[in-house]
PDB file of N, CA and C in Angstrom:
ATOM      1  N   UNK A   1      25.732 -20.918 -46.925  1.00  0.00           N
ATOM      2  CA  UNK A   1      24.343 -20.572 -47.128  1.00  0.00           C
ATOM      3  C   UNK A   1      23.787 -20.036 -45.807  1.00  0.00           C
ATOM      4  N   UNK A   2      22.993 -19.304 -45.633  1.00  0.00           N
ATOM      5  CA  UNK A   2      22.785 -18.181 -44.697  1.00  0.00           C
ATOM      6  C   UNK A   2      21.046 -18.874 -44.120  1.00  0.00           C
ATOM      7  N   UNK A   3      20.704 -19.236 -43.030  1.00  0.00           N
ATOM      8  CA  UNK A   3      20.139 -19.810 -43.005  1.00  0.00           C
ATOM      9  C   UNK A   3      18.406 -18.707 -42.628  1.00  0.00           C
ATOM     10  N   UNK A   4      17.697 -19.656 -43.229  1.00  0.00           N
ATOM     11  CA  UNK A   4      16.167 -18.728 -43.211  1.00  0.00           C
ATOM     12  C   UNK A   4      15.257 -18.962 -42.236  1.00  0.00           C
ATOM     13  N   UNK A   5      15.047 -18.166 -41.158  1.00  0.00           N
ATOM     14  CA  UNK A   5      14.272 -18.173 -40.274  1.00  0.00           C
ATOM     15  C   UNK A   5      12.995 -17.178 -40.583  1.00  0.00           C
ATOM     16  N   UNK A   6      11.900 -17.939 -40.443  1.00  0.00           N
ATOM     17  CA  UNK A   6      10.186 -17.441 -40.154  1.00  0.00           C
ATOM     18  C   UNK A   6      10.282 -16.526 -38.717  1.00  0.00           C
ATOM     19  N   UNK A   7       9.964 -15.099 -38.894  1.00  0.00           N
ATOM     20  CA  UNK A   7       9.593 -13.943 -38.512  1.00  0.00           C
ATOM     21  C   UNK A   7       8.160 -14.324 -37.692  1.00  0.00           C
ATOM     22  N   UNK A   8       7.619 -13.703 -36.279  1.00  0.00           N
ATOM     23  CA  UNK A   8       7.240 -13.970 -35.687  1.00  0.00           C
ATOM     24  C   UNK A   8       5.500 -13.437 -36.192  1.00  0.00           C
ATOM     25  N   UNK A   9       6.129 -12.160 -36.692  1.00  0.00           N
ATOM     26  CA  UNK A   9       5.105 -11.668 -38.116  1.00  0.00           C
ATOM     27  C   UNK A   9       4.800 -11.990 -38.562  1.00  0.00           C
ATOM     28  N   UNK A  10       5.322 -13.314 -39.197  1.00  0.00           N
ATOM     29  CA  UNK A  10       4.387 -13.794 -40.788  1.00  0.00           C
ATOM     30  C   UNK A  10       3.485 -14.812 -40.558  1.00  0.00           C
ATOM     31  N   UNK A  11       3.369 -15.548 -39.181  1.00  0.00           N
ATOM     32  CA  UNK A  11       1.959 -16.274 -39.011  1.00  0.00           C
ATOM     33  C   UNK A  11       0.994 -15.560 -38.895  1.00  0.00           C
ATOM     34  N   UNK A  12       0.248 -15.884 -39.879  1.00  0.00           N
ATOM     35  CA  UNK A  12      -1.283 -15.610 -40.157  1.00  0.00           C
ATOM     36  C   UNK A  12      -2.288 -16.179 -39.191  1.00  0.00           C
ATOM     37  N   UNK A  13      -1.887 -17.761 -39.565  1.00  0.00           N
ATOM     38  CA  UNK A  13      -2.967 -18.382 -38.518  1.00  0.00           C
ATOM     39  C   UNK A  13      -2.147 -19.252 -38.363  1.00  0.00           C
ATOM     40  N   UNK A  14      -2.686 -20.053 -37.041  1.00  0.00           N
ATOM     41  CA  UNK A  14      -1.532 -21.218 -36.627  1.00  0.00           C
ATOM     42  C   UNK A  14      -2.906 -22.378 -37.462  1.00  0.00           C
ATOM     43  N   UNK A  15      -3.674 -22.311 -37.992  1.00  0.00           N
ATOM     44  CA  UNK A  15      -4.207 -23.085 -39.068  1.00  0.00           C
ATOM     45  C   UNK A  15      -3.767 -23.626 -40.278  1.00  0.00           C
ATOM     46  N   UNK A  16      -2.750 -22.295 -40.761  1.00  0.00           N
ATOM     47  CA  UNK A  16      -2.667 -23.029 -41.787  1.00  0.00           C
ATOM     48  C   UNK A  16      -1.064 -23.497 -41.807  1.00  0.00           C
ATOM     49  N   UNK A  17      -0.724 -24.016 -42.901  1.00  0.00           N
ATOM     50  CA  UNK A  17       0.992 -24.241 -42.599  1.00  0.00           C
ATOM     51  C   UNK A  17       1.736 -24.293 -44.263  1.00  0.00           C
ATOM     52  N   UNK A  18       2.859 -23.742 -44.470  1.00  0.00           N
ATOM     53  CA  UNK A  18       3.374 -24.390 -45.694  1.00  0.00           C
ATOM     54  C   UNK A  18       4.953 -24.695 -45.414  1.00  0.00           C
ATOM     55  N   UNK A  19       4.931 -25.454 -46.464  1.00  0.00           N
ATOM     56  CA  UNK A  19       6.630 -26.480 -46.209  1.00  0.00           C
ATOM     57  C   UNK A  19       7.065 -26.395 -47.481  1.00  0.00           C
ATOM     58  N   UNK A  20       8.271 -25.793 -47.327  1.00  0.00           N
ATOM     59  CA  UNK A  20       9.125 -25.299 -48.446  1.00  0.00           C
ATOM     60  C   UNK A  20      10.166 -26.388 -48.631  1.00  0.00           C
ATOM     61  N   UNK A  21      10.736 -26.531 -49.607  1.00  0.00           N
ATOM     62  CA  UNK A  21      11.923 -26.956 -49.654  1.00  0.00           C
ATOM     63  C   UNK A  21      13.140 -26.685 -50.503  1.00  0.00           C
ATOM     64  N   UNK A  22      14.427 -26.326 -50.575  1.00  0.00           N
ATOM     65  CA  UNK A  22      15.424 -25.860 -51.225  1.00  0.00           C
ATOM     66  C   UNK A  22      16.673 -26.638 -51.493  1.00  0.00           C
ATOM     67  N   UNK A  23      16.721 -26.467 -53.071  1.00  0.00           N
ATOM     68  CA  UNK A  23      17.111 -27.146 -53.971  1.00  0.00           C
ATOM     69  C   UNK A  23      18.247 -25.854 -55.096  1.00  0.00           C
ATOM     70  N   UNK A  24      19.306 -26.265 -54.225  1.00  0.00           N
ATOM     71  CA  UNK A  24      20.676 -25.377 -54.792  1.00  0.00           C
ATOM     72  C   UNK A  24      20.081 -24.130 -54.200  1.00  0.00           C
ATOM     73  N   UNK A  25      19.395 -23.062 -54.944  1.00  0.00           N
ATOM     74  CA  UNK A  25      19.303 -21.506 -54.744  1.00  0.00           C
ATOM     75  C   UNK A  25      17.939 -21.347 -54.991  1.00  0.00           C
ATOM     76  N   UNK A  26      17.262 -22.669 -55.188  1.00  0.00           N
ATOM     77  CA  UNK A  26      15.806 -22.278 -55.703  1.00  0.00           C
ATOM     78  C   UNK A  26      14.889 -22.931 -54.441  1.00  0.00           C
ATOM     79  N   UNK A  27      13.711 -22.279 -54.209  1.00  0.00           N
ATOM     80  CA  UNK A  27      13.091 -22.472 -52.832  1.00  0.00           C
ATOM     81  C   UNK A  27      11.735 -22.922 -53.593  1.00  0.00           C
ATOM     82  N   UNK A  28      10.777 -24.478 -53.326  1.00  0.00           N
ATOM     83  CA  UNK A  28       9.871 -24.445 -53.793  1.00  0.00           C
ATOM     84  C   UNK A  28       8.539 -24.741 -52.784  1.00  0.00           C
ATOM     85  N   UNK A  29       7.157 -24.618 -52.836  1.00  0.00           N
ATOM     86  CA  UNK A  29       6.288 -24.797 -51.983  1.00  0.00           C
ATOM     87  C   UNK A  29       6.194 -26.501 -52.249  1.00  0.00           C
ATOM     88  N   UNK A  30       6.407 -27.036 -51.701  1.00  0.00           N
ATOM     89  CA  UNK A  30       5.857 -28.774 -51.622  1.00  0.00           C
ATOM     90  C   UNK A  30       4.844 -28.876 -50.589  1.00  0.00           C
ATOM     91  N   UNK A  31       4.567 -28.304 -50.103  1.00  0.00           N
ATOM     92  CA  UNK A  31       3.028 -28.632 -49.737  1.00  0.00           C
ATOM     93  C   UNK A  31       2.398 -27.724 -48.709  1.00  0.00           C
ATOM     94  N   UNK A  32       0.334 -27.715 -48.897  1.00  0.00           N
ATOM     95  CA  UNK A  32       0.542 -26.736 -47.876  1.00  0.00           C
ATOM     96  C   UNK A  32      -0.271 -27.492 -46.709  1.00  0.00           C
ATOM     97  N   UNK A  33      -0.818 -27.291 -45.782  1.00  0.00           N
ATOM     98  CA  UNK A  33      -1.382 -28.052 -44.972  1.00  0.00           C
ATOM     99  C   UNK A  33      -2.855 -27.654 -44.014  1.00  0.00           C
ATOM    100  N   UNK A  34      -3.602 -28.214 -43.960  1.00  0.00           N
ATOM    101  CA  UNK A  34      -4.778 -27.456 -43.248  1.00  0.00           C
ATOM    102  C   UNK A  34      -4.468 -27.811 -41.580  1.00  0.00           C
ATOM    103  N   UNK A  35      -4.915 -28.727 -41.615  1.00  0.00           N
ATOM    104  CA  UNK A  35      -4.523 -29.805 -40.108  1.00  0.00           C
ATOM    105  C   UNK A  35      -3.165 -30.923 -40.161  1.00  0.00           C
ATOM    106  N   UNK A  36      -2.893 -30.917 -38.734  1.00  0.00           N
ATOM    107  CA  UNK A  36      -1.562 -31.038 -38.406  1.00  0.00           C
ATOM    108  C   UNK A  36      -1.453 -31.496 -37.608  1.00  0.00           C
ATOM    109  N   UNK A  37      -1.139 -33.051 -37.089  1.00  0.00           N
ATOM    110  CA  UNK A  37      -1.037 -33.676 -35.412  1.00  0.00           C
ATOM    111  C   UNK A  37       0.593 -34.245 -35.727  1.00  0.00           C
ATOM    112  N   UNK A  38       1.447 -34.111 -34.944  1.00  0.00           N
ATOM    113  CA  UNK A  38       2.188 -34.180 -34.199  1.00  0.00           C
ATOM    114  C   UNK A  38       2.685 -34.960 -32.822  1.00  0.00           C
ATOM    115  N   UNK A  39       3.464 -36.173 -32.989  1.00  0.00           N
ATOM    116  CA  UNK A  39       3.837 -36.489 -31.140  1.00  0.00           C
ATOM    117  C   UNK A  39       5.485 -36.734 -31.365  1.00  0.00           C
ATOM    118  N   UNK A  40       5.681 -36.920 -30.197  1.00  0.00           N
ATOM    119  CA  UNK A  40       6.786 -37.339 -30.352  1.00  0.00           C
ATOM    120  C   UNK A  40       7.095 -38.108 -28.811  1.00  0.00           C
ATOM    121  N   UNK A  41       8.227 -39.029 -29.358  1.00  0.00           N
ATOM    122  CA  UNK A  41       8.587 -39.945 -27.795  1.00  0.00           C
ATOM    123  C   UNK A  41       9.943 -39.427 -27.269  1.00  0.00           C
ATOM    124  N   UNK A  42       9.803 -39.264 -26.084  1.00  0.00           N
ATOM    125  CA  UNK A  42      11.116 -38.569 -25.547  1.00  0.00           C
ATOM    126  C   UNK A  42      11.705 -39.770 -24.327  1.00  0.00           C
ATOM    127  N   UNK A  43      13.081 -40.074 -24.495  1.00  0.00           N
ATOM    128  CA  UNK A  43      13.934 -40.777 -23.309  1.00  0.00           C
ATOM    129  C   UNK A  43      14.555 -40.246 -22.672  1.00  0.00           C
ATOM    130  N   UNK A  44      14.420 -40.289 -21.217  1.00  0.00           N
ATOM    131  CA  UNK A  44      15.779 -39.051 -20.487  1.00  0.00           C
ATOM    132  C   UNK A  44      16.047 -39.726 -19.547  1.00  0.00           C
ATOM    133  N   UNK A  45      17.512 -40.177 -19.459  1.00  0.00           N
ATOM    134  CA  UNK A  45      18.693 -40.678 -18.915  1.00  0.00           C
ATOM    135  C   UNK A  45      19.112 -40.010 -17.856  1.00  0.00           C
ATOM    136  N   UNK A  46      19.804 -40.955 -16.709  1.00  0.00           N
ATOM    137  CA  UNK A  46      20.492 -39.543 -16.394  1.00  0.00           C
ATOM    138  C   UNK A  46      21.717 -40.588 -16.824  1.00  0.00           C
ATOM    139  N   UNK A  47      22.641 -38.998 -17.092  1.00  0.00           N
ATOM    140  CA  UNK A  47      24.049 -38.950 -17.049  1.00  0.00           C
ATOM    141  C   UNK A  47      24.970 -38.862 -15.833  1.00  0.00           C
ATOM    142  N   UNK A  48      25.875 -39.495 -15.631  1.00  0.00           N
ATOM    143  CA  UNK A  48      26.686 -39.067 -14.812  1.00  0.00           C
ATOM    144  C   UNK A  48      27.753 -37.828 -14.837  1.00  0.00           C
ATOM    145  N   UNK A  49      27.728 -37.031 -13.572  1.00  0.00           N
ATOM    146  CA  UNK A  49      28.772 -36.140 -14.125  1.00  0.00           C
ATOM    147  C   UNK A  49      30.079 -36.367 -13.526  1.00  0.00           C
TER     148      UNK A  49
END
């Protein structure tokens, strides 16, 4: 399966958002979104080399 990347073109607004999801060959909208928060926790190690 050939994977689908969003074109730098097709944001409209960074307002709005939709989330697709795909199921065998069929692609459906599951939801769309107005507002959107986001965090995330990051750990960084060091490694030895």
């Amino acid at each position: 399966m050939a994977a689908i990347t969003m074109k730098g073109s097709d944001a409209v607004s960074a307002s709005l958002a939709e989330c697709f999801i795909t199921i065998g060959d069929n692609r459906y909208n599951f939801m769309q979104m107005i507002n959107f928060e986001a965090s995330i926790t990051k750990n960084k190690t060091t490694v030895p080399i």
